[in-house]
N, C-alpha and C. Protein backbone atom coordinates (compact mmCIF):
# COMPACT_ATOMS: atom_id res chain seq x y z
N UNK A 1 5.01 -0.92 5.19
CA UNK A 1 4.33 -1.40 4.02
C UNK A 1 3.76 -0.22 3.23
N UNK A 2 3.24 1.02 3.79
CA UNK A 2 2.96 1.95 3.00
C UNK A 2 3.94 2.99 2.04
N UNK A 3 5.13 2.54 3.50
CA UNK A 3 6.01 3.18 2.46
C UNK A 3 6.53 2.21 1.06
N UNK A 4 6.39 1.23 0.87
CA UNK A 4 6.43 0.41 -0.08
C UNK A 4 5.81 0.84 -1.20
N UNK A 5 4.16 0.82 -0.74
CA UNK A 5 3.41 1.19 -1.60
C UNK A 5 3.24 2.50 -2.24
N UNK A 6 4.04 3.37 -1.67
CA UNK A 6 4.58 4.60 -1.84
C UNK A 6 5.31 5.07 -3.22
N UNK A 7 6.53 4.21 -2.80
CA UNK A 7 7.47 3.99 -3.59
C UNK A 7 6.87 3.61 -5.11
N UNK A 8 6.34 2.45 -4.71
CA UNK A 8 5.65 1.57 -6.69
C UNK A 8 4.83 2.52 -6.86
N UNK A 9 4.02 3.49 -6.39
CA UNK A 9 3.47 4.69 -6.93
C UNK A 9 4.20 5.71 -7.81
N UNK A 10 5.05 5.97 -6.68
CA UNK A 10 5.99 6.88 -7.75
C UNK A 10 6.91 6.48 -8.79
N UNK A 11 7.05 4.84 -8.63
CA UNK A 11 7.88 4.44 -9.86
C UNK A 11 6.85 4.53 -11.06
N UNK A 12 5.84 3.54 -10.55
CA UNK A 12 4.25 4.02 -11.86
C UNK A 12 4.42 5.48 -12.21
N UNK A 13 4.07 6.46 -11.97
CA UNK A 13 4.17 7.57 -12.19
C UNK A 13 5.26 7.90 -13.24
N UNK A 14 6.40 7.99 -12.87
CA UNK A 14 7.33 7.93 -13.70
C UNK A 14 7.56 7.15 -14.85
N UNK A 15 6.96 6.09 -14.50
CA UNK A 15 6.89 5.24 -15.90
C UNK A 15 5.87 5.48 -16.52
N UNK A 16 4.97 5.82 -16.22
CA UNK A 16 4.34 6.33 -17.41
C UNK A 16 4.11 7.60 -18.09
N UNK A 17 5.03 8.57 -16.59
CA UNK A 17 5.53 9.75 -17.70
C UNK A 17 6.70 9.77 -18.91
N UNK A 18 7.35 8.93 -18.73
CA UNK A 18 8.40 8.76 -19.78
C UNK A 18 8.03 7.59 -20.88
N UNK A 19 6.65 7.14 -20.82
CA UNK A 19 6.24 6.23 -21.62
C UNK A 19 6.26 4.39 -21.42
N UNK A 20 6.74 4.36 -20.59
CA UNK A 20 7.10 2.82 -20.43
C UNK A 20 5.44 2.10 -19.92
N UNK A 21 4.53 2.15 -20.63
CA UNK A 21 3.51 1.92 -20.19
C UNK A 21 3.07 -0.02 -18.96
N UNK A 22 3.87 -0.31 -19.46
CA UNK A 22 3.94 -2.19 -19.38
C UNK A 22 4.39 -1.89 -17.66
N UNK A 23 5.41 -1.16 -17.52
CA UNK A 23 5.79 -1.23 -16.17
C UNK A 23 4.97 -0.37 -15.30
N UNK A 24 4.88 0.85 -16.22
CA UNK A 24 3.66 1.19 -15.07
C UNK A 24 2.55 1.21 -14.59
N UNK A 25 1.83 0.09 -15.63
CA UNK A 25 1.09 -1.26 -14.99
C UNK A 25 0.75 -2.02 -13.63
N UNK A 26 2.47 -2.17 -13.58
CA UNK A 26 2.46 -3.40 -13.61
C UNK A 26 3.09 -2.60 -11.66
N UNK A 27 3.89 -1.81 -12.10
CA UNK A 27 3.86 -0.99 -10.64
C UNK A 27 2.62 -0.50 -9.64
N UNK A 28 2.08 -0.30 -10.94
CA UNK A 28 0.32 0.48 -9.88
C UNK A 28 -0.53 -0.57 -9.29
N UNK A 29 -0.25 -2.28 -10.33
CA UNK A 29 -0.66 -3.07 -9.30
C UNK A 29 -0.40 -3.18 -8.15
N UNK A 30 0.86 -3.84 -7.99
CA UNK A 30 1.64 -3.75 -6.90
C UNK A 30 1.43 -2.39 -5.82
N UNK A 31 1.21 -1.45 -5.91
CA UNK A 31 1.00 -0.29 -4.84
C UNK A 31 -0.08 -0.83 -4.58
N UNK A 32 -1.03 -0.97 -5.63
CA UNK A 32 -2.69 -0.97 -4.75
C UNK A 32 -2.73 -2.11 -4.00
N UNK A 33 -2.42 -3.51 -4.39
CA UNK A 33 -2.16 -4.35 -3.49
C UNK A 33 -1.46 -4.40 -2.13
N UNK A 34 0.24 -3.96 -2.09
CA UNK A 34 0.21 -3.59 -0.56
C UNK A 34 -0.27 -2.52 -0.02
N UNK A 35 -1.09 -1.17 -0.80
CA UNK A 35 -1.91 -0.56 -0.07
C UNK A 35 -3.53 -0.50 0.20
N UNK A 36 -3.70 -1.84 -0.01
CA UNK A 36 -5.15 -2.77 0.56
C UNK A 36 -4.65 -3.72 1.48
N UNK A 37 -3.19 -4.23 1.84
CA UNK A 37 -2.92 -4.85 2.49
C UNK A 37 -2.69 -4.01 3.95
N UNK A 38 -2.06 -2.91 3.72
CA UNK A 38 -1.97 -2.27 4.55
C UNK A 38 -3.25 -1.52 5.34
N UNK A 39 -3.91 -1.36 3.98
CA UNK A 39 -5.55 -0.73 5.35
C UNK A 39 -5.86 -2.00 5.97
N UNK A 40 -5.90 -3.43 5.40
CA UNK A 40 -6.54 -4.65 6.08
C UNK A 40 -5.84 -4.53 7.65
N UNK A 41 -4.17 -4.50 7.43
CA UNK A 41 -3.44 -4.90 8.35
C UNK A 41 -3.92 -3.81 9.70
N UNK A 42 -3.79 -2.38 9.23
CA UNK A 42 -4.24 -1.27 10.37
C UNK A 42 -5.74 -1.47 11.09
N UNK A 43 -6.39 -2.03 10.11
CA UNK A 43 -7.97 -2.29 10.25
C UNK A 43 -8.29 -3.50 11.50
N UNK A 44 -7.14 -4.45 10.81
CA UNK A 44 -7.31 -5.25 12.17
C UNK A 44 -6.45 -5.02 13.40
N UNK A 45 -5.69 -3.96 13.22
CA UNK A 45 -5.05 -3.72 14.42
C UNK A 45 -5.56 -2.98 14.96
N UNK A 46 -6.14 -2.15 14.74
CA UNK A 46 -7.11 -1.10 15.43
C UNK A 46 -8.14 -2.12 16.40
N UNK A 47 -8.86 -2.80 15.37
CA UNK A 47 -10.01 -3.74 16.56
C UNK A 47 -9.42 -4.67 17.28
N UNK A 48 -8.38 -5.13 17.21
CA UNK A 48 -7.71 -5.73 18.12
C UNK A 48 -7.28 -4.80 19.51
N UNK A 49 -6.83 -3.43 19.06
CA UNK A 49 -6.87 -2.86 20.17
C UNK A 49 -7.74 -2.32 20.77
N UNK A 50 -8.67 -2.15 20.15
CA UNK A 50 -10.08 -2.03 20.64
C UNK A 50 -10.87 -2.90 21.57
N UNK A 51 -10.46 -4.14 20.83
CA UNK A 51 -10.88 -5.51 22.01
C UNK A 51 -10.44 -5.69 23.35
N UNK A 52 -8.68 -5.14 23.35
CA UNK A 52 -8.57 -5.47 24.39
C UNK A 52 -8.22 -4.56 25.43
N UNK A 53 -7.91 -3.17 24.67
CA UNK A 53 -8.44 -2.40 26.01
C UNK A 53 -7.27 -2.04 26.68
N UNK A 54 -7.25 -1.34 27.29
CA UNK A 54 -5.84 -0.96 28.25
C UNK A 54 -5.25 -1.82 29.02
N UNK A 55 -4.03 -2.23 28.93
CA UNK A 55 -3.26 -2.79 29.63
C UNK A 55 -3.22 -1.99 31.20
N UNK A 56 -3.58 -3.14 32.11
CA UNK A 56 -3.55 -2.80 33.50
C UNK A 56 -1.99 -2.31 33.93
């Protein structure tokens, strides 16, 4: 997923170096969204492994 959000970064980027302002909008949404999805997702995986601790 980060690499996702990776990606619509650098398409934003590009689009708004060559002017296409609408898309690179509309790309930078999209990154920040799966990369808030992605800290949520690590965030709860971390305390999940935190909870449960080493496998015997």
């Amino acid at each position: 997923m980060l690499r996702w959000a990776l990606i619509f970064l650098v398409v934003a980027l590009i689009a708004g170096l060559l002017g296409f302002t609408s898309i690179a909008g509309g790309a930078m949404v999209i990154a920040k969204w799966l990369f808030y999805i992605f800290v949520i997702l690590f965030v709860v995986s971390l305390i999940m492994h935190l909870i449960r601790g080493r496998a015997p």
